[in-house]
C-alpha atoms as a PDB file:
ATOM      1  CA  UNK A   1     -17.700  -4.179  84.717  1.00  0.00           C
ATOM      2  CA  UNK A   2     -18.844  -4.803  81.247  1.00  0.00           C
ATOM      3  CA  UNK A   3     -17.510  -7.847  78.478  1.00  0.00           C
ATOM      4  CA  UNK A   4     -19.843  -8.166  75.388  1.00  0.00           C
ATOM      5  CA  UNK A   5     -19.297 -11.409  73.313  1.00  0.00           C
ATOM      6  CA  UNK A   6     -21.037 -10.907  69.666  1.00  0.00           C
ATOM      7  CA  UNK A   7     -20.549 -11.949  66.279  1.00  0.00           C
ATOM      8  CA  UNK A   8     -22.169 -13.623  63.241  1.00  0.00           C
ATOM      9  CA  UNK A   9     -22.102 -16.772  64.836  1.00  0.00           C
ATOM     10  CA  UNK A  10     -24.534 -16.511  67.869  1.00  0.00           C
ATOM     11  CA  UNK A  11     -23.712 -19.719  69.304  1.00  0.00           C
ATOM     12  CA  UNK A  12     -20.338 -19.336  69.462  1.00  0.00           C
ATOM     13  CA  UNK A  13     -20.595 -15.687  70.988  1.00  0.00           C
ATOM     14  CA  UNK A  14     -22.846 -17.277  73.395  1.00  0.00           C
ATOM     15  CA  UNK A  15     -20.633 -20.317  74.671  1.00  0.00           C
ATOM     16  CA  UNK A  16     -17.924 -17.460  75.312  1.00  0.00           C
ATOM     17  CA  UNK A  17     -19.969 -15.688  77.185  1.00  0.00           C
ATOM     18  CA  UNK A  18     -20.862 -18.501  79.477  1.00  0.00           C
ATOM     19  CA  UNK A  19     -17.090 -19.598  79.997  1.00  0.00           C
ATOM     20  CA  UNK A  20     -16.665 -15.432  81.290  1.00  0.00           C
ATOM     21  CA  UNK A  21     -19.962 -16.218  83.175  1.00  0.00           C
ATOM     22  CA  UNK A  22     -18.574 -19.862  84.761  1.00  0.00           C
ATOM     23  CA  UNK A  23     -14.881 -18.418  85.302  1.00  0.00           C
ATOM     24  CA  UNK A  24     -16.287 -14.778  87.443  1.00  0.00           C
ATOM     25  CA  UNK A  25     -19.207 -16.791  89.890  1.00  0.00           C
ATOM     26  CA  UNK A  26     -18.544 -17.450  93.126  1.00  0.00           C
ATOM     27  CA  UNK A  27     -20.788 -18.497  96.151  1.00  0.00           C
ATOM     28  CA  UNK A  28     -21.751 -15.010  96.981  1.00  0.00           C
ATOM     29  CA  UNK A  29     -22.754 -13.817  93.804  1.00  0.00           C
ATOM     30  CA  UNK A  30     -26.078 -13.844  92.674  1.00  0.00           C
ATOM     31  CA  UNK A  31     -26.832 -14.385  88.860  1.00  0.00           C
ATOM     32  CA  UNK A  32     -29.652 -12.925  86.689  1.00  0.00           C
ATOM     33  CA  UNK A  33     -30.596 -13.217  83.142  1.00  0.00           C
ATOM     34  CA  UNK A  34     -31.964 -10.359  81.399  1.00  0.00           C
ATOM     35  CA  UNK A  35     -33.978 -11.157  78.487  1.00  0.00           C
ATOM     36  CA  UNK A  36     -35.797  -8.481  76.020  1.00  0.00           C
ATOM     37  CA  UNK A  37     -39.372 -10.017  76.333  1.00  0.00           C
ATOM     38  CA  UNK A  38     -38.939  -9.060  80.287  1.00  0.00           C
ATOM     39  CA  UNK A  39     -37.205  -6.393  80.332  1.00  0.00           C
ATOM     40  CA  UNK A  40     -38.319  -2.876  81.802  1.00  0.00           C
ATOM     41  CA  UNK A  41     -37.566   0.392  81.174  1.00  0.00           C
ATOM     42  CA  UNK A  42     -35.029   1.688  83.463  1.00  0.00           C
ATOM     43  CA  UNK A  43     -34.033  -1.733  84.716  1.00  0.00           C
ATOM     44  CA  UNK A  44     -30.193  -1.911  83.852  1.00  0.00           C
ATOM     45  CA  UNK A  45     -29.334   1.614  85.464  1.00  0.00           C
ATOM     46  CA  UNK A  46     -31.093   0.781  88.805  1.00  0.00           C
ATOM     47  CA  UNK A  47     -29.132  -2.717  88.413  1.00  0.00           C
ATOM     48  CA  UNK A  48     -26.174  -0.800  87.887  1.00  0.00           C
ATOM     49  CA  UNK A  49     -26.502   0.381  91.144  1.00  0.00           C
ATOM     50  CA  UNK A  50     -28.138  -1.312  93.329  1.00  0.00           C
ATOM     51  CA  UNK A  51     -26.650  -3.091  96.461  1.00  0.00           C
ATOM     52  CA  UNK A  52     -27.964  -6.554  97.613  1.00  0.00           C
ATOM     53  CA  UNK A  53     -28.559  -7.913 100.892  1.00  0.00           C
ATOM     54  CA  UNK A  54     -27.181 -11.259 100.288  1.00  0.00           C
ATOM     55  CA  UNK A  55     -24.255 -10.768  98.073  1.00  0.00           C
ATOM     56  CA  UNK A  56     -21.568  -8.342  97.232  1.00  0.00           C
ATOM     57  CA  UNK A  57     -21.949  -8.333  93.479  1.00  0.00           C
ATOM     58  CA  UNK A  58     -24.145 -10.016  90.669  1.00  0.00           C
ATOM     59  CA  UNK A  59     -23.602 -11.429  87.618  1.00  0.00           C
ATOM     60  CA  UNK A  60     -26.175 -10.161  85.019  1.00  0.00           C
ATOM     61  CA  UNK A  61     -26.325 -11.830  81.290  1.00  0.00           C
ATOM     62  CA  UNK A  62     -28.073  -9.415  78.785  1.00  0.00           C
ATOM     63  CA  UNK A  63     -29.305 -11.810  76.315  1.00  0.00           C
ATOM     64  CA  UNK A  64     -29.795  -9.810  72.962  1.00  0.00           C
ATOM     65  CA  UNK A  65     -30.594  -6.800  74.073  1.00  0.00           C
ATOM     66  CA  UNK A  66     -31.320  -5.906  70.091  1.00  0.00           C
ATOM     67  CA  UNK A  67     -34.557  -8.077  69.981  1.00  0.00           C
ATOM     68  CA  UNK A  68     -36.176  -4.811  71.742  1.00  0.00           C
ATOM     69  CA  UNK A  69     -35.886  -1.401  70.730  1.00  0.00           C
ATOM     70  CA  UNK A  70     -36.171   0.387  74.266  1.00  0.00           C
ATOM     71  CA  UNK A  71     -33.628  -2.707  75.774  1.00  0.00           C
ATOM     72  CA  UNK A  72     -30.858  -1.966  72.805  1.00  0.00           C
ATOM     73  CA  UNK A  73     -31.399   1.699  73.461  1.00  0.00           C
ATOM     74  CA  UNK A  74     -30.709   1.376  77.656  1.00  0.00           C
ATOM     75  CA  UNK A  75     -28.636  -0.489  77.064  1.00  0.00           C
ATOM     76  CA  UNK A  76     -26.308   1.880  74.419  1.00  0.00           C
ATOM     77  CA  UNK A  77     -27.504   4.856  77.064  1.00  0.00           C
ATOM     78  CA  UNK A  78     -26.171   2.949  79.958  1.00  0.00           C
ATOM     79  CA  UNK A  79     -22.729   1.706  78.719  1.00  0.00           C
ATOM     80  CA  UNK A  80     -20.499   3.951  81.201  1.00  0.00           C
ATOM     81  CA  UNK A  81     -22.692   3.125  84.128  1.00  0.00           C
ATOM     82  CA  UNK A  82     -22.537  -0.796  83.619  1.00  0.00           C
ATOM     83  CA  UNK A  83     -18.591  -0.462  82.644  1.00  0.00           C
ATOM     84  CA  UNK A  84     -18.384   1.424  86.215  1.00  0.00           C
ATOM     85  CA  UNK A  85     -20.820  -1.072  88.082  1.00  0.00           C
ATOM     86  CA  UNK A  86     -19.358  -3.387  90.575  1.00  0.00           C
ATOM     87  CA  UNK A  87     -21.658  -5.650  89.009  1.00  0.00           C
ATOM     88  CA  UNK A  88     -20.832  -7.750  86.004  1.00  0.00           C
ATOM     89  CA  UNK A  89     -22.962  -7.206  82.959  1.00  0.00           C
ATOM     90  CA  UNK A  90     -22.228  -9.592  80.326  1.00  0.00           C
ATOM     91  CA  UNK A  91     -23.823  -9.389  76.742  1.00  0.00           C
ATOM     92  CA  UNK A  92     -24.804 -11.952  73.644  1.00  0.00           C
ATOM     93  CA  UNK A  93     -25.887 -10.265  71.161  1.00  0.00           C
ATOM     94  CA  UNK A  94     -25.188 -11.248  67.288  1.00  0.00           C
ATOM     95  CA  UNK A  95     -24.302  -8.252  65.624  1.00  0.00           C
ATOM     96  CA  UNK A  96     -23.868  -4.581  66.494  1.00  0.00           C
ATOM     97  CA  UNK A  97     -23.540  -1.505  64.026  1.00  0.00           C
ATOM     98  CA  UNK A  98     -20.631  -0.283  63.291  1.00  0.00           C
ATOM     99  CA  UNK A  99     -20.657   3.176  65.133  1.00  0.00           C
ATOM    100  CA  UNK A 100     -23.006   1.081  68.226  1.00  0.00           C
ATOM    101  CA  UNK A 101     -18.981  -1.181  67.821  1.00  0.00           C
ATOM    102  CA  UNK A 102     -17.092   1.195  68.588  1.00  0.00           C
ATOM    103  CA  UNK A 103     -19.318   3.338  71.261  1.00  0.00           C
ATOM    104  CA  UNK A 104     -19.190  -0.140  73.051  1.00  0.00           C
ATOM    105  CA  UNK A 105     -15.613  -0.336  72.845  1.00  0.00           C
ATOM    106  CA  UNK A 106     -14.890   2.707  74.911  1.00  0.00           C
ATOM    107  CA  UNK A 107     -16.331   0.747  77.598  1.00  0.00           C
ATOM    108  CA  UNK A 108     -16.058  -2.978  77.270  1.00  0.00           C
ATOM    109  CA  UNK A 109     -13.172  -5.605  78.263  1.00  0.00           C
END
């Protein structure tokens, strides 16, 4: 599942996306933060769908996936594979473009 909260105002995008974060956990989910500076090639497909041990789903937050190149590229590449997840990928990110908009939209809640 995939819900991306963006706008011009960051910190308003942001506080929605931690009310979707707050309202979706549950004891056995596991939440992870994704952040640009860490991220690694190939790291949101094999999140997409990998299984865990200890809980049936995760909650992943994709914090501005724009501040990287390769991240905002995944992460465009990857939109039918997190929408289809039975993981929860939820993104801040301030602004998209226009045609990135509506490619998102196909996908998004």
């Amino acid at each position: 599942m995939l819900k991306v909260f963006y706008g011009k105002d960051g910190v308003k995008a942001r506080q929605q996306a931690h009310f979707a974060i707050e309202a979706e956990m549950t004891i056995d989910k596991e939440f992870v933060r994704l952040e640009a500076d860490k991220y690694q090639a190939g790291q949101l497909l094999s999140m997409s769908s990998a299984a865990s041990l200890f809980s049936p789903s995760s909650v992943y937050l994709i914090d501005f996936p724009s501040a990287s190149d390769v991240f905002l590229a995944e992460f465009m590449d990857n939109l039918e594979a997190l929408a289809t997840s039975t993981h929860l990928f939820i993104v801040i990110e301030e602004e998209f473009l226009a045609a990135d908009k509506k490619k998102i939209s196909k996908y998004a809640e």
